[in-house]
Each structure stands twice: as C-alpha cells, then as structure tokens.
Protein backbone atom coordinates (compact mmCIF):
# COMPACT_ATOMS: atom_id res chain seq x y z
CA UNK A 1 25.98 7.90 15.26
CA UNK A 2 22.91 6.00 15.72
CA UNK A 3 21.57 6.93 12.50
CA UNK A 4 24.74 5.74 10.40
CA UNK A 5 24.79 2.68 12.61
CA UNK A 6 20.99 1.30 12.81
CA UNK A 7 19.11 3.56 9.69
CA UNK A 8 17.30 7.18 10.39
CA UNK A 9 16.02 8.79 12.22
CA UNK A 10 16.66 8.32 15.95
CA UNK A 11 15.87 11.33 18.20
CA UNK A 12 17.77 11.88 21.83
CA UNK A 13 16.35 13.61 24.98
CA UNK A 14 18.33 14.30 28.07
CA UNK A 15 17.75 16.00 31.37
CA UNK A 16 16.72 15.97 34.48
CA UNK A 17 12.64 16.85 34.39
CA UNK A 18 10.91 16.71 31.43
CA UNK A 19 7.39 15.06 29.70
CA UNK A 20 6.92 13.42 26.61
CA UNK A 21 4.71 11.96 24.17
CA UNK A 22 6.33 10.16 21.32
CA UNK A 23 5.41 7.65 18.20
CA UNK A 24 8.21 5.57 17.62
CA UNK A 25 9.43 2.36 15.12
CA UNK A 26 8.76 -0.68 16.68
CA UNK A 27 11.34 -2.03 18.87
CA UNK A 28 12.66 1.35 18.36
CA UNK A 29 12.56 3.20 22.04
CA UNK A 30 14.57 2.97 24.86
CA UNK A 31 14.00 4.79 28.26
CA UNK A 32 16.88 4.78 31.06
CA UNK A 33 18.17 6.90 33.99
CA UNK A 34 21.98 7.55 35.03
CA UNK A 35 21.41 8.70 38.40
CA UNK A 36 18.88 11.23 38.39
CA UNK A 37 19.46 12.03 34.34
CA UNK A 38 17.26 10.47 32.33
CA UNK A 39 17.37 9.71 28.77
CA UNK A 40 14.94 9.15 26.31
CA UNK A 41 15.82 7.46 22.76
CA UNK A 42 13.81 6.74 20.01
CA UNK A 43 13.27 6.02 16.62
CA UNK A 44 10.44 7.18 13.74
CA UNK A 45 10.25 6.09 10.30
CA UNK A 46 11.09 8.50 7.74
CA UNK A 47 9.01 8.82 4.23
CA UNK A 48 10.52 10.59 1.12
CA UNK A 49 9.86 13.64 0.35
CA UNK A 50 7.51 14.02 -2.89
CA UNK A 51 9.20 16.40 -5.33
C-alpha cells in the first residue's frame, strides 16, 4: 500500500530483535516500537532497468 500511495519502493521490517543497516530516500525512513515490536520502514530509489 505504501508503494501505490507515496511511489516505490518502500521496504517493511518487523520483530522483536533484529540489526540493520539500510540506505534509504531522503525523508524516506521511519523507526518506531509498539510495545516491545519494533518496526523499521523505509524507502530506496529505484532505477530502470537497461534492456
């Protein structure tokens, strides 16, 4: 839903324990708990594919 709503291509992580090293879009990452569930959104730029 994110994709059709703000442009491709976001990418979702969810859990509990995890690491993470991420490029993202500018203004394009978000990092939040619920609890102890924590959720990692982001976004990267996408480049055509050369055919």
């Amino acid at each position: 839903e994110f994709d059709t709503t703000y442009g491709p291509a976001w990418h979702c992580i969810v859990g509990t324990s995890f690491g993470s090293y991420v490029t993202h879009s500018i203004g394009g990452f978000l990092y939040f708990s619920i609890d102890k569930v924590y959720v990692l959104l982001f976004k990267t730029a996408v480049e055509p594919l050369d055919q």
